[in-house]
N, C-alpha and C. Protein backbone atom coordinates (compact mmCIF):
# COMPACT_ATOMS: atom_id res chain seq x y z
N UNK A 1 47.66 -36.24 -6.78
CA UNK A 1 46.85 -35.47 -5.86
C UNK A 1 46.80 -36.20 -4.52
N UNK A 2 47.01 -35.31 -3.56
CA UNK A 2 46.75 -36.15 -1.94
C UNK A 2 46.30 -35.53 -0.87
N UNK A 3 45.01 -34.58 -1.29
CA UNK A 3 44.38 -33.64 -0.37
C UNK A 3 43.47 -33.35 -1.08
N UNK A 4 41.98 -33.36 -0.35
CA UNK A 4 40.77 -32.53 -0.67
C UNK A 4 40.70 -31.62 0.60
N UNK A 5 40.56 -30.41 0.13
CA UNK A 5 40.72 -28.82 0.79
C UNK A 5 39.49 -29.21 0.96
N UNK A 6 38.59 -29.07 2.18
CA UNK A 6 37.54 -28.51 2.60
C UNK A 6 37.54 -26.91 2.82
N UNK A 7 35.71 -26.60 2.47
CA UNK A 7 35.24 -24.96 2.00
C UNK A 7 36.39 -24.03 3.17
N UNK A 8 36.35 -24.84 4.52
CA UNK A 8 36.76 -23.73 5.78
C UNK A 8 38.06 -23.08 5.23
N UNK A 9 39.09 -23.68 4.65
CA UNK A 9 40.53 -23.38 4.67
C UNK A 9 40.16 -22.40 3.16
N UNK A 10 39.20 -23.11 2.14
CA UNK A 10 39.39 -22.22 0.98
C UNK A 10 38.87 -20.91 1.00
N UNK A 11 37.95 -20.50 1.80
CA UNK A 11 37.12 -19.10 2.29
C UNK A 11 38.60 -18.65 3.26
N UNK A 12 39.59 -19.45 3.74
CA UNK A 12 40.59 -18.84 5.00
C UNK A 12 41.55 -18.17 3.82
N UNK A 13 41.78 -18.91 2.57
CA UNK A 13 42.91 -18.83 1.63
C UNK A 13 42.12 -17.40 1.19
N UNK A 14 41.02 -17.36 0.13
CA UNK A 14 40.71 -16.31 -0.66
C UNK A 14 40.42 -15.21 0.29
N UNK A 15 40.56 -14.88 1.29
CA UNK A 15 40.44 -14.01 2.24
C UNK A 15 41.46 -13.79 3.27
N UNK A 16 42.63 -14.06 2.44
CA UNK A 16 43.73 -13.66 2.71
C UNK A 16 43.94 -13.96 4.32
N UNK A 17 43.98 -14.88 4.80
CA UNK A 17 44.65 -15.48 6.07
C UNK A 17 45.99 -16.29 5.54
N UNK A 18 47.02 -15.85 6.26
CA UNK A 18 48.27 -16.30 6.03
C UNK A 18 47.90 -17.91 6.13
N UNK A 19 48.13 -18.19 7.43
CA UNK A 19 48.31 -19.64 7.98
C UNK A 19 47.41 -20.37 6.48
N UNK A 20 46.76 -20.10 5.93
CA UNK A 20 45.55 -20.83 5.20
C UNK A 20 47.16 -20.50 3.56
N UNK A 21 47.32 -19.65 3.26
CA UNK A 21 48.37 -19.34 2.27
C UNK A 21 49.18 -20.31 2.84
N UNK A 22 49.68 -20.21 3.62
CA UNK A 22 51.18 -21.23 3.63
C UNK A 22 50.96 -22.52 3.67
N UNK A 23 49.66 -23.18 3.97
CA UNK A 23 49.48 -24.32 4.22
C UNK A 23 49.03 -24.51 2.61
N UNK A 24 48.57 -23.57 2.13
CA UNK A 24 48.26 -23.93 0.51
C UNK A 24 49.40 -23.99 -0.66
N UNK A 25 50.71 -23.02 -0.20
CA UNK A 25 51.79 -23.22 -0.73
C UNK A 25 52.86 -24.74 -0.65
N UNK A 26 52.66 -25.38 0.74
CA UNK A 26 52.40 -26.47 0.95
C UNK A 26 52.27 -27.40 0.15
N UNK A 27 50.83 -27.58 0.69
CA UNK A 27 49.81 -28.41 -0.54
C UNK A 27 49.87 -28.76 -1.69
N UNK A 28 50.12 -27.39 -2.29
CA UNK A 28 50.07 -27.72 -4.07
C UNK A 28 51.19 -28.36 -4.36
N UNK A 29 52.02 -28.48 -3.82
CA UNK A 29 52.89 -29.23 -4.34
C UNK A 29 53.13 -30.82 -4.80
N UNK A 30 52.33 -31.21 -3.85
CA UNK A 30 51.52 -32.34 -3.34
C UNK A 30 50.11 -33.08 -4.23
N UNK A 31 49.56 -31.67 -4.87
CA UNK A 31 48.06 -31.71 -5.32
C UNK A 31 47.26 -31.86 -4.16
N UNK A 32 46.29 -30.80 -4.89
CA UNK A 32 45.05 -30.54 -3.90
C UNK A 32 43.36 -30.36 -4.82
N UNK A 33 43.20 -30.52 -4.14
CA UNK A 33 41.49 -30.26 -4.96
C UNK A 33 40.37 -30.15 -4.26
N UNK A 34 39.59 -29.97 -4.63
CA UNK A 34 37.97 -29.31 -3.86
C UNK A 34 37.23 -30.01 -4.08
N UNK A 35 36.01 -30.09 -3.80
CA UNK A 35 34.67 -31.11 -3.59
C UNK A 35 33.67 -30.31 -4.49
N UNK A 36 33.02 -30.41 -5.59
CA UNK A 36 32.07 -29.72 -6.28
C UNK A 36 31.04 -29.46 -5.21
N UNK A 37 31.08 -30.05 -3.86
CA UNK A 37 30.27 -29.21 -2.87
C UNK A 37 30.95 -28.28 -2.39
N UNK A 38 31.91 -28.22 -2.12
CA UNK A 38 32.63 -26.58 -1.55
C UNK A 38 32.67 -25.80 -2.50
N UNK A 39 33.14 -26.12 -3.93
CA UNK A 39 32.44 -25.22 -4.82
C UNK A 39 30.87 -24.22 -4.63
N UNK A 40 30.00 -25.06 -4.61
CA UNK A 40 28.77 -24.66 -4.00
C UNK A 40 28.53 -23.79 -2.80
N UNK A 41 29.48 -24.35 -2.09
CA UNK A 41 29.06 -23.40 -0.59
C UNK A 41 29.87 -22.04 -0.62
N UNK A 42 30.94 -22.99 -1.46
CA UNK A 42 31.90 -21.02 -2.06
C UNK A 42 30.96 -19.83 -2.47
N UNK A 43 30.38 -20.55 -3.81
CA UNK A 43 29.71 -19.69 -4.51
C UNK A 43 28.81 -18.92 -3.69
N UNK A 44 28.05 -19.73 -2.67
CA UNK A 44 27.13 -19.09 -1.79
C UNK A 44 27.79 -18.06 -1.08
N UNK A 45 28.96 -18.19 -0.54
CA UNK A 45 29.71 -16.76 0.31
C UNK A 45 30.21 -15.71 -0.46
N UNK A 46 30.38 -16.19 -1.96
CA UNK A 46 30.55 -14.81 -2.93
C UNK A 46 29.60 -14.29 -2.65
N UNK A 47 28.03 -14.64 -3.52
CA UNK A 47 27.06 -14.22 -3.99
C UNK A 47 26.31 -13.18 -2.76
N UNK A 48 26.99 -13.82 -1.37
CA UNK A 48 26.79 -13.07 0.03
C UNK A 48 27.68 -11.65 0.21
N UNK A 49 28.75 -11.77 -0.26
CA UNK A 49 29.56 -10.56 0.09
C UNK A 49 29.68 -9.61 -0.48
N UNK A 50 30.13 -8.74 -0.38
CA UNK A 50 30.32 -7.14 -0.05
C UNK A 50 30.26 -6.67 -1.85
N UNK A 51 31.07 -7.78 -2.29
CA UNK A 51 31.58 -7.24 -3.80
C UNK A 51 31.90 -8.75 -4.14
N UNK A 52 30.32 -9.20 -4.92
CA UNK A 52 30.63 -10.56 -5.31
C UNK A 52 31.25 -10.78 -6.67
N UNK A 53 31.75 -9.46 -7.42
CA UNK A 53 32.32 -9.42 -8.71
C UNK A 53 33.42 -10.01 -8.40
N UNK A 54 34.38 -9.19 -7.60
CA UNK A 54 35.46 -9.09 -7.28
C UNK A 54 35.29 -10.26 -6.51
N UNK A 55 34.79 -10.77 -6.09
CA UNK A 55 35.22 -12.55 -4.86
C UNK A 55 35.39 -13.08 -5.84
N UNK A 56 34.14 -13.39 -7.06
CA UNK A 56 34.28 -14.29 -8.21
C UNK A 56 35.40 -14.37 -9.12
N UNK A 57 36.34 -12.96 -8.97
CA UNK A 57 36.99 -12.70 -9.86
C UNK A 57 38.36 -13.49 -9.33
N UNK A 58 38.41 -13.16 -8.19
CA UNK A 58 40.02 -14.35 -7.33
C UNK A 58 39.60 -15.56 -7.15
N UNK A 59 38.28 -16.35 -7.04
CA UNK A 59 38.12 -17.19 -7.10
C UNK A 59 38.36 -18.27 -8.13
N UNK A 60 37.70 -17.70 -9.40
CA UNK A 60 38.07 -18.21 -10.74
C UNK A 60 39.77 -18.46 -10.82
N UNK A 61 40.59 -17.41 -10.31
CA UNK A 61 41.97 -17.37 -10.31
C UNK A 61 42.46 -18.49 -9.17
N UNK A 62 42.03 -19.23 -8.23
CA UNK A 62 42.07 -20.11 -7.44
C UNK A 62 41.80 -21.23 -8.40
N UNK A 63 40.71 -21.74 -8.74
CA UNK A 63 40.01 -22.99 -9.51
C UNK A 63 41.43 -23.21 -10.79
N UNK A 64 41.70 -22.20 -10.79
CA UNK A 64 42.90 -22.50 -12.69
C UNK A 64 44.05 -23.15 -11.87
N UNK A 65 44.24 -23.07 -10.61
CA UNK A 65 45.28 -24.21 -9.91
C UNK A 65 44.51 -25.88 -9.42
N UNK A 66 43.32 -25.43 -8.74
CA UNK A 66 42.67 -26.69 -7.81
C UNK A 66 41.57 -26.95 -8.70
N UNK A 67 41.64 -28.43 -9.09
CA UNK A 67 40.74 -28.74 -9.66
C UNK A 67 39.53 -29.31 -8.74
N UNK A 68 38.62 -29.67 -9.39
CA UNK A 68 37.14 -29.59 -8.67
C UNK A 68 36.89 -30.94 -9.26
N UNK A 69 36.26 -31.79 -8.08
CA UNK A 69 36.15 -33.21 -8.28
C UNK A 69 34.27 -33.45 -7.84
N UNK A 70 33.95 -33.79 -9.21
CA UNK A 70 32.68 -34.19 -9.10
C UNK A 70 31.82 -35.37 -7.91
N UNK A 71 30.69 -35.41 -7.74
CA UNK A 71 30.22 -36.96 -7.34
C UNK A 71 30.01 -37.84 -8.38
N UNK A 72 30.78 -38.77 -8.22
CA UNK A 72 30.05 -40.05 -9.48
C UNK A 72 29.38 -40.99 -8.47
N UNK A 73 28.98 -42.11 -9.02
CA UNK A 73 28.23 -43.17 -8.81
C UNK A 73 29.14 -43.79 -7.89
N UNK A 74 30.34 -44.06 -7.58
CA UNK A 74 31.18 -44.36 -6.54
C UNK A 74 31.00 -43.88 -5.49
N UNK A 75 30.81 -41.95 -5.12
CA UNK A 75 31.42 -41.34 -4.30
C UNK A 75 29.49 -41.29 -3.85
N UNK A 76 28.80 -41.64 -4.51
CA UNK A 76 27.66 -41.38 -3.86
C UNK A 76 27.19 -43.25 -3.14
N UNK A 77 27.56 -43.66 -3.93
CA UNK A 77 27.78 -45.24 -3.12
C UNK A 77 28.06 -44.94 -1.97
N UNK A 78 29.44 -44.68 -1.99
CA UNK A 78 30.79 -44.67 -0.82
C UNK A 78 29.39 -43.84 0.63
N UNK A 79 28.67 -42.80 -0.02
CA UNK A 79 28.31 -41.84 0.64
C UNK A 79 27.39 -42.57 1.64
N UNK A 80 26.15 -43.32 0.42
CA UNK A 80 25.56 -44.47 1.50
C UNK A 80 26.08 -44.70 2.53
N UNK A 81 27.01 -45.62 1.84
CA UNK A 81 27.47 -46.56 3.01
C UNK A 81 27.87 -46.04 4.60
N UNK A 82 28.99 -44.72 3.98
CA UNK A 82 29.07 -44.03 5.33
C UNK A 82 27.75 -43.51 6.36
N UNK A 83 26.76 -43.18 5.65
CA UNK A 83 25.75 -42.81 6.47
C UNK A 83 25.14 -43.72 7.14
N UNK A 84 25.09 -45.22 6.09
CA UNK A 84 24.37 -46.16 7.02
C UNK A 84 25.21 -46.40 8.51
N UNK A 85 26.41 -46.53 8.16
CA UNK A 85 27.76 -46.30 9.11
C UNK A 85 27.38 -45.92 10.19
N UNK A 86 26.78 -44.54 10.43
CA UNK A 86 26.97 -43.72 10.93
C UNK A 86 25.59 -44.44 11.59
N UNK A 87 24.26 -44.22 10.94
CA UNK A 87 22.93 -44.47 11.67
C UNK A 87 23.37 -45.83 13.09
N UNK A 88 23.80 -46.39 11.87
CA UNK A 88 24.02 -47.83 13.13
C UNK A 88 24.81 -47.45 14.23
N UNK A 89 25.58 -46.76 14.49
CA UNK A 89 26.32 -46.12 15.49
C UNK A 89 25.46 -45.26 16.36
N UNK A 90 24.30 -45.20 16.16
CA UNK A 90 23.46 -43.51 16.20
C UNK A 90 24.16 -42.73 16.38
N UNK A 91 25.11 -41.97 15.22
CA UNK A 91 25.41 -40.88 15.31
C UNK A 91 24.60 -39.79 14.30
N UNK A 92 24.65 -38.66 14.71
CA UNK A 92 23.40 -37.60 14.10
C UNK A 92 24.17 -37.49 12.66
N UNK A 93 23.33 -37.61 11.71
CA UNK A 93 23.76 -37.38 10.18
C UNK A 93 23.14 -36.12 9.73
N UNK A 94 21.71 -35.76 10.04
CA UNK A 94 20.60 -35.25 8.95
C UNK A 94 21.65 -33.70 9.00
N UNK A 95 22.16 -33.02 9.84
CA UNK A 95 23.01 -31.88 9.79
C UNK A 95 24.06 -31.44 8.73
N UNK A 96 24.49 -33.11 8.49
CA UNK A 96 25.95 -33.25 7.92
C UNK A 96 25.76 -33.77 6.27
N UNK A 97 24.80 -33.22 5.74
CA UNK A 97 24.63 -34.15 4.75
C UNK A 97 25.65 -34.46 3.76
N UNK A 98 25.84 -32.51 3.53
CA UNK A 98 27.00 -32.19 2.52
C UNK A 98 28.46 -32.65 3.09
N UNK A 99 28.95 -32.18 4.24
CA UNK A 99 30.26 -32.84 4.96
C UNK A 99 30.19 -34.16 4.33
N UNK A 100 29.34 -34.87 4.60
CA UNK A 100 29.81 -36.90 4.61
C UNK A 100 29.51 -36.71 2.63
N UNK A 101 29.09 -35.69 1.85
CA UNK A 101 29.11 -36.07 0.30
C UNK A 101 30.96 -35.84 0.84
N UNK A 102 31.37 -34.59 1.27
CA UNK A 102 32.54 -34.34 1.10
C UNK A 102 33.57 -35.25 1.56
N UNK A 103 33.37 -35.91 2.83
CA UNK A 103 34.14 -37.26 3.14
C UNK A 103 34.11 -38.31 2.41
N UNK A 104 32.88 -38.71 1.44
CA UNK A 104 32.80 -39.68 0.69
C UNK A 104 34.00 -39.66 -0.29
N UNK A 105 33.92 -38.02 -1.36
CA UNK A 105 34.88 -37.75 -1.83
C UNK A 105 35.95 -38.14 -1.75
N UNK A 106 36.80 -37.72 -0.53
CA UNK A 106 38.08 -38.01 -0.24
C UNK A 106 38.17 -39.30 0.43
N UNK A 107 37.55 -40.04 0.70
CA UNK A 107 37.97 -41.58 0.70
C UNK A 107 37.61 -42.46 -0.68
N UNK A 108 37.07 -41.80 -1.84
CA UNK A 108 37.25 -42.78 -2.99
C UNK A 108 38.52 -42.13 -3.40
N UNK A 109 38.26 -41.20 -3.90
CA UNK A 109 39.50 -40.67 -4.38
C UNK A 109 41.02 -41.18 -3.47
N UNK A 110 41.09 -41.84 -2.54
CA UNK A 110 42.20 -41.91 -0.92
C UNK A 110 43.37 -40.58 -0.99
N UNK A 111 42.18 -39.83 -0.86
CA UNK A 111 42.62 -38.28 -0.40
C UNK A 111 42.69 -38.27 1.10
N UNK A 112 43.87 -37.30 2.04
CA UNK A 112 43.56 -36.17 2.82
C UNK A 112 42.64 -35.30 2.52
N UNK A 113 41.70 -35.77 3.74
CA UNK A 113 40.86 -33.98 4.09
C UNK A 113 41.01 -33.04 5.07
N UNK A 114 41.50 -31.96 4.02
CA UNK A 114 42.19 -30.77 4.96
C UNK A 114 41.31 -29.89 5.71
N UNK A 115 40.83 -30.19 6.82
CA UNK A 115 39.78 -29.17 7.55
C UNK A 115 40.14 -28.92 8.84
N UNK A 116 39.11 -28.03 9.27
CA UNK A 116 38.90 -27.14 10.72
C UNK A 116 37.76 -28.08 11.37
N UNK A 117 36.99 -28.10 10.70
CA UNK A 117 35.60 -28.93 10.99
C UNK A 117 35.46 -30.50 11.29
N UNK A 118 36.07 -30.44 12.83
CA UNK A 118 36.74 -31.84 12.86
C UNK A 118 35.54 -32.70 13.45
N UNK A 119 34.66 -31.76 14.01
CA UNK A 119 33.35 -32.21 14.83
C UNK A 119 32.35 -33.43 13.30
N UNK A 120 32.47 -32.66 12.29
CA UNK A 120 31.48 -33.49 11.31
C UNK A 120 32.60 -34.47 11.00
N UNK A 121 33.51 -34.99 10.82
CA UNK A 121 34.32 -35.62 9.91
C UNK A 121 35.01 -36.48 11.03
N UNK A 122 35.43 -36.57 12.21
CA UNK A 122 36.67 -37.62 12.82
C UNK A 122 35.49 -38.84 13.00
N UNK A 123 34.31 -39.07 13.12
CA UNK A 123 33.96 -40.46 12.98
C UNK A 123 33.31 -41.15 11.80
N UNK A 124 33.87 -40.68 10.63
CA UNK A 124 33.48 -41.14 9.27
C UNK A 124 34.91 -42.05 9.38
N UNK A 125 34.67 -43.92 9.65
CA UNK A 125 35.59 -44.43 9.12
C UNK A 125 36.51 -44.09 8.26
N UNK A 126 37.24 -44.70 8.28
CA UNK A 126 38.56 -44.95 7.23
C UNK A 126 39.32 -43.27 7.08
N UNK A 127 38.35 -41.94 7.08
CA UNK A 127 39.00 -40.68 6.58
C UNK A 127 39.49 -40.65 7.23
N UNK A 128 41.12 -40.29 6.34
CA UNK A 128 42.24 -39.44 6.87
C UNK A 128 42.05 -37.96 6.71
N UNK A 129 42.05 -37.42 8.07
CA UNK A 129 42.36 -35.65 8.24
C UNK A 129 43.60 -35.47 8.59
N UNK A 130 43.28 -34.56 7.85
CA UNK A 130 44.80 -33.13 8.18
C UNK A 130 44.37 -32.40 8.91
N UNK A 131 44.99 -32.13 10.53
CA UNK A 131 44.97 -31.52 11.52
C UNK A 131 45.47 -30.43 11.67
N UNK A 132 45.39 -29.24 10.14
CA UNK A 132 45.94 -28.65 10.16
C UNK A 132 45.05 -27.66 11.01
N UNK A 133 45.63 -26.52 12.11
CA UNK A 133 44.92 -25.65 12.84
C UNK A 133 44.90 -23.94 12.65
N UNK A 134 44.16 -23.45 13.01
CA UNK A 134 44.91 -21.86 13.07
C UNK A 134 43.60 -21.31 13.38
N UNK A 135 43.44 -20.17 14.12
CA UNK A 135 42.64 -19.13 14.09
C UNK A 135 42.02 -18.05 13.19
N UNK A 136 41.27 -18.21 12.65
CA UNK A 136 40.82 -16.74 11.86
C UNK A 136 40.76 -15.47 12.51
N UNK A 137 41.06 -14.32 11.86
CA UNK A 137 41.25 -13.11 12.82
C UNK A 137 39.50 -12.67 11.78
């Protein structure tokens, strides 16, 4: 595995945006996986939309490829640390709580994190991003 997909690209994929498909055809080849917090924030944009049967229903069909990577006692360590990181810098955290669980993630694991959301994530030491870009229509 050498990528944690952040929520932005996986809401771009299950909602059928190309650029988000090809970059996922990509990916898997590679291994990819999700943050049991984008899980969460997924679930929240089903349970929001139009026909949350049917979101849940391609979603589940997504998860049987990308596996879903818990917090352990490492990744919530790791998480500390980055925040203290961050305070001493004064940079604003209280916004970002879930982002820096999700950066924690992918620097224990020494994952790529594949996002849009470059504003929460380019001054969390050590993470490597994927600069991957594109527009949503």
């Amino acid at each position: 595995m050498r990528h944690l997909v952040d929520t932005d690209w996986v809401v771009d994929y299950l909602t059928g945006q190309k650029p988000a498909g090809d970059l996922f055809a990509t990916l898997l080849q590679g291994g990819v996986a999700i943050s049991i917090i984008s899980l969460s924030e997924i679930y929240e944009g089903i349970y929001g939309s139009r026909d949350p049967k049917l979101a849940e229903a391609a979603f589940r069909l997504f998860l049987r490829e990308v596996p879903v990577l818990g917090i352990s006692r490492a990744i919530a360590k790791r998480n500390g640390q980055i925040r203290m990181e961050l305070r001493r810098h004064r940079h604003q955290i209280a916004h970002r709580a879930l982002d820096l669980l999700i950066a924690a993630t992918a620097l224990e694991h020494d994952l790529i994190l594949v996002t849009r959301n470059l504003i929460d994530y380019t001054d969390v030491p050590g993470l490597k991003i994927h600069k991957a870009e594109h527009q949503t229509t």
